[in-house]
C-alpha atoms as a PDB file:
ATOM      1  CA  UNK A   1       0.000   0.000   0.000  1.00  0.00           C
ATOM      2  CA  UNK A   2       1.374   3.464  -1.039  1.00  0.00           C
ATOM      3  CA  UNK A   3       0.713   6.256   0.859  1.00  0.00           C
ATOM      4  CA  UNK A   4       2.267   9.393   1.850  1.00  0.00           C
ATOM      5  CA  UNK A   5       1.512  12.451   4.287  1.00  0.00           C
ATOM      6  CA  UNK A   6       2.814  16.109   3.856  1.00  0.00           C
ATOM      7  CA  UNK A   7       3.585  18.271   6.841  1.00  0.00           C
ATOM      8  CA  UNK A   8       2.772  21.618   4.588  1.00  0.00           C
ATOM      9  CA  UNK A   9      -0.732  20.127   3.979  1.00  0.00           C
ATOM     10  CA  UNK A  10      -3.944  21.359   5.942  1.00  0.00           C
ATOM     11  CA  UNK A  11      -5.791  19.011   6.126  1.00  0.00           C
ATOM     12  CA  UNK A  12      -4.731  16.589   9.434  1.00  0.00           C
ATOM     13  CA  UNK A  13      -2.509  13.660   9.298  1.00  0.00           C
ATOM     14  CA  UNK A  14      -5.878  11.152   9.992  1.00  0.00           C
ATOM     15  CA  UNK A  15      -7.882  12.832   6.898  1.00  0.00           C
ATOM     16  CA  UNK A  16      -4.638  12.381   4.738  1.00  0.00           C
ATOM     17  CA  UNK A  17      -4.802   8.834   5.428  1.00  0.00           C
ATOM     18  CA  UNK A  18      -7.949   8.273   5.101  1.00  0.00           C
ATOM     19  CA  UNK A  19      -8.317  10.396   1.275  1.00  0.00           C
ATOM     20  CA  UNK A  20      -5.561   8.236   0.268  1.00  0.00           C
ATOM     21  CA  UNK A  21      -6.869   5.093   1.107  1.00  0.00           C
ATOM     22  CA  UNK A  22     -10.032   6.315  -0.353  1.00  0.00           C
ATOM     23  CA  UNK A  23      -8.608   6.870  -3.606  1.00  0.00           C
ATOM     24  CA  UNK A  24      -6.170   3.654  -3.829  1.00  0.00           C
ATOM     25  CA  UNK A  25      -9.750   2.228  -3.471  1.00  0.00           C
ATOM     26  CA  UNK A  26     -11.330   3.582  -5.928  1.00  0.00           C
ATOM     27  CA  UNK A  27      -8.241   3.430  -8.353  1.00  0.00           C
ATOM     28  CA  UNK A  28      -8.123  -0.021  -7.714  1.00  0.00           C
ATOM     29  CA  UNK A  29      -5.139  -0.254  -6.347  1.00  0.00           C
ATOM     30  CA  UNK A  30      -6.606  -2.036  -3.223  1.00  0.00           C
ATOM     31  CA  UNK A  31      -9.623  -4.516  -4.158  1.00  0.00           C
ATOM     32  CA  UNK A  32     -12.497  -5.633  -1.905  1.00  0.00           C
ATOM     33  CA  UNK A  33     -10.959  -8.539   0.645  1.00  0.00           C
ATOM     34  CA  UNK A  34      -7.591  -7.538   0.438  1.00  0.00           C
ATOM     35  CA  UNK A  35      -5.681  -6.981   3.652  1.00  0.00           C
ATOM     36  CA  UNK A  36      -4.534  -3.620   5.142  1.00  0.00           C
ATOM     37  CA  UNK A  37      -0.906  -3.022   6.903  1.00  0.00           C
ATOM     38  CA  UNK A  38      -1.391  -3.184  10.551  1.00  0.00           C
ATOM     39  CA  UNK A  39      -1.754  -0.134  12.124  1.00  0.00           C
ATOM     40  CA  UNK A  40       1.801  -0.259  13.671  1.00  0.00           C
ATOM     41  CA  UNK A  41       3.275  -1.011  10.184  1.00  0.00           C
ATOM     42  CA  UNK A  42       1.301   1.859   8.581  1.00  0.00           C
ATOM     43  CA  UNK A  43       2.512   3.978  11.655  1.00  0.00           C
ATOM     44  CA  UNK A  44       5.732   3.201  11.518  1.00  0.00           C
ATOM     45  CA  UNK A  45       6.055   3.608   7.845  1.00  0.00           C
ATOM     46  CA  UNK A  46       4.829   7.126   7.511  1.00  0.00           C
ATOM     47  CA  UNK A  47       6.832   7.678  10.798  1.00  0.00           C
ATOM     48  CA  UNK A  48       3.528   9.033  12.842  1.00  0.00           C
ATOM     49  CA  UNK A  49       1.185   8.131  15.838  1.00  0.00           C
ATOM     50  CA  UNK A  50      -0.784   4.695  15.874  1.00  0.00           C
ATOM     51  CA  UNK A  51      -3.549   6.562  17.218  1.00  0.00           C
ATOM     52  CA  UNK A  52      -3.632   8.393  13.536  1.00  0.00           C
ATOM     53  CA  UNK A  53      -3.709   5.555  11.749  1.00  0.00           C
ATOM     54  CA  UNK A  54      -6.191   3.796  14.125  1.00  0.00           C
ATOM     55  CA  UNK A  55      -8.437   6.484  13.750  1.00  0.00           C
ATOM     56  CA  UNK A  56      -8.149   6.905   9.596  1.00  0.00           C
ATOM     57  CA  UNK A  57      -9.290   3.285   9.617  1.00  0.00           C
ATOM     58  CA  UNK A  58     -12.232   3.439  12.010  1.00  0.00           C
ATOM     59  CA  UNK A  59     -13.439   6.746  10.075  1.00  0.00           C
ATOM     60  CA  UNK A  60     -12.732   4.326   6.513  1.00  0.00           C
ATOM     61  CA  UNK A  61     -14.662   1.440   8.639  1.00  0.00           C
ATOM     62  CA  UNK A  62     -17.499   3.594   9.393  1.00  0.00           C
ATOM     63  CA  UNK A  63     -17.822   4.587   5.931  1.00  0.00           C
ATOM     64  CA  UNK A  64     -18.417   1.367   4.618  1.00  0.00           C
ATOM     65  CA  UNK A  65     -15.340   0.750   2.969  1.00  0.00           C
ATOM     66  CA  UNK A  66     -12.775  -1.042   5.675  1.00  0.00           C
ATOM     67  CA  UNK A  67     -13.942  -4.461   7.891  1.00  0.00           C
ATOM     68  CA  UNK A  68     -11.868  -3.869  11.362  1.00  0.00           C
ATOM     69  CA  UNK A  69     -11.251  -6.997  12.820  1.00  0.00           C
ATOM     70  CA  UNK A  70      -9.160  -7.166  16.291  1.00  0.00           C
ATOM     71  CA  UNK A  71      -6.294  -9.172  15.980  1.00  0.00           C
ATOM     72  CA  UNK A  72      -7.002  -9.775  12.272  1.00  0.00           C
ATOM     73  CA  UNK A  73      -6.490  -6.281  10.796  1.00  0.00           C
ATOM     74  CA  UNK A  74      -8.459  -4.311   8.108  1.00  0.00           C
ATOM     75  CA  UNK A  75      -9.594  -5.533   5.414  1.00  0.00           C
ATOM     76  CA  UNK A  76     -11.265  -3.839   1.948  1.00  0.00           C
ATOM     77  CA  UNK A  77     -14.713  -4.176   2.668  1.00  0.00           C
ATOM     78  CA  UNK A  78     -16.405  -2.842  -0.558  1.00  0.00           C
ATOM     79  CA  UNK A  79     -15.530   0.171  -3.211  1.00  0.00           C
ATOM     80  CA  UNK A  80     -18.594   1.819  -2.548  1.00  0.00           C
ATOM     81  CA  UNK A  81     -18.810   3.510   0.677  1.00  0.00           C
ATOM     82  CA  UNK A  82     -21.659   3.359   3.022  1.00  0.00           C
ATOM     83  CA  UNK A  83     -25.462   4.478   1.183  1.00  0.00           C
ATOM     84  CA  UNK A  84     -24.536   8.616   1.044  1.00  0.00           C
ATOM     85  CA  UNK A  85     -27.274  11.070  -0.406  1.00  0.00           C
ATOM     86  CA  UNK A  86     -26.555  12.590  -3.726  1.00  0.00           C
ATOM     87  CA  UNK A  87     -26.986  16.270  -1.652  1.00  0.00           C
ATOM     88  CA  UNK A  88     -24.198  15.028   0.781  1.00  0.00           C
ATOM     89  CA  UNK A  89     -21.515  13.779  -1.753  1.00  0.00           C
ATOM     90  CA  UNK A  90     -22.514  17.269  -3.592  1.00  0.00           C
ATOM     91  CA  UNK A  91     -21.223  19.718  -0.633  1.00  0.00           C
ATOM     92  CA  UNK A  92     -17.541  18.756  -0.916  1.00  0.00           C
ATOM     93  CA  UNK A  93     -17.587  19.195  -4.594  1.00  0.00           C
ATOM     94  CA  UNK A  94     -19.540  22.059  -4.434  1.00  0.00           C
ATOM     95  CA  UNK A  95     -16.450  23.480  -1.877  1.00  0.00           C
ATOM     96  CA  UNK A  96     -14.242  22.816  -4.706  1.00  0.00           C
ATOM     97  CA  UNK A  97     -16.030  24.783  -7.198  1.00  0.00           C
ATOM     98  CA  UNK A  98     -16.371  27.707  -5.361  1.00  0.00           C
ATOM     99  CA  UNK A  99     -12.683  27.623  -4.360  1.00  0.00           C
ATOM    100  CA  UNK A 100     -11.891  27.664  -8.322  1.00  0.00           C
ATOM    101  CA  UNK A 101     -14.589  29.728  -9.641  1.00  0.00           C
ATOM    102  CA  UNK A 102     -12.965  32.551  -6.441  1.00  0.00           C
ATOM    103  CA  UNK A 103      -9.176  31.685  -7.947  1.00  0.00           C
ATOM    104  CA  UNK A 104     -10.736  33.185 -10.639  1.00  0.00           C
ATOM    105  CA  UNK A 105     -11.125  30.644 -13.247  1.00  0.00           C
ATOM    106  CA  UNK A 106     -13.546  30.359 -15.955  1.00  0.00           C
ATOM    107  CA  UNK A 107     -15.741  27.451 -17.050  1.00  0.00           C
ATOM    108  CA  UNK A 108     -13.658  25.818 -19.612  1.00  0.00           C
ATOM    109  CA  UNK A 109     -10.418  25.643 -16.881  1.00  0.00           C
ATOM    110  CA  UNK A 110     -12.973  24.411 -14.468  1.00  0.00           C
ATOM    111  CA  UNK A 111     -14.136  21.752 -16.664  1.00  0.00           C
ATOM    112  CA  UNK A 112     -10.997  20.593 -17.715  1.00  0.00           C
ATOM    113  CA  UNK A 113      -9.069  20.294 -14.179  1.00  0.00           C
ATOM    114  CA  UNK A 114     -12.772  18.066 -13.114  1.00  0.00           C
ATOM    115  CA  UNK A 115     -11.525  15.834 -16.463  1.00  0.00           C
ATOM    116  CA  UNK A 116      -7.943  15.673 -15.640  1.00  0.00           C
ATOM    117  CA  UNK A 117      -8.553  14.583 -11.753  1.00  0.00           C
ATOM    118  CA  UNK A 118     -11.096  12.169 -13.571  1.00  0.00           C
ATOM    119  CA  UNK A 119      -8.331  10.688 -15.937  1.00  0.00           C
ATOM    120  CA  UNK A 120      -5.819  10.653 -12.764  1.00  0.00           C
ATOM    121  CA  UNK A 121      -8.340   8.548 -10.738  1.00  0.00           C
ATOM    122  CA  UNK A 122      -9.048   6.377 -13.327  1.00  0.00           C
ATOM    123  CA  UNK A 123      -5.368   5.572 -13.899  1.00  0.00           C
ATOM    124  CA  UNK A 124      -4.176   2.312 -12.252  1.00  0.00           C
ATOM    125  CA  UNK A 125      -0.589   2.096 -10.223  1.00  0.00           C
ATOM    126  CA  UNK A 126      -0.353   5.674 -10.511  1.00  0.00           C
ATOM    127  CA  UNK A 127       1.585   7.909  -7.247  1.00  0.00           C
ATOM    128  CA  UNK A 128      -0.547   9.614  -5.137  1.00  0.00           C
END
């Protein structure tokens, strides 16, 4: 499993985690059964807490999308996460939007950065 957390970025350590796992997931980089690092690898790999990594894969396990399983470890539960209304997976995107359209760029540039994170998803064994 690849993953990687930057000091310079905003968002905490846990949510890092967690979006990357999320999108090695649906990359397919990680399939449904396939088993997780521990938590103590994971932690000692990225060189941060094991309560981080601990709670990146209870928030992925309440989400549908990791099976936690004490002395087992986690485990890809599905690619789809938990049953989310179409208004709730809207907010985050619509946070996006705004954030470009105040950058100050027009349709077109909006459009095409949506396709090019599209095409980057999409691509298997790519970096994150």
């Amino acid at each position: 499993m690849f993953l990687t957390v930057d000091a310079n970025d905003k968002r905490p350590l846990y949510q890092q985690i967690v979006d990357g796992v999320k999108t090695l997931i649906a990359r397919g980089d990680l399939r449904e059964g396939e088993v997780l690092p521990s938590v103590r690898q994971v932690a000692g790999d990225l060189g941060v807490n094991l309560n981080t990594i601990a709670i990146a894969y209870r928030e992925l396990q309440q989400e549908g999308l990791l099976a936690v399983r004490h002395g087992a470890g986690a485990v890809v539960a599905s690619r789809r996460a938990r049953e989310v209304e179409p208004s709730e997976l809207r907010k985050p995107l619509r946070t996006s939007l705004t954030q470009l359209v105040l950058a100050g760029l027009g349709d077109r540039e909006i459009v095409a950065i949506v396709r090019q994170e599209l095409e980057w998803l999409r691509q298997k064994g790519g970096a994150q």
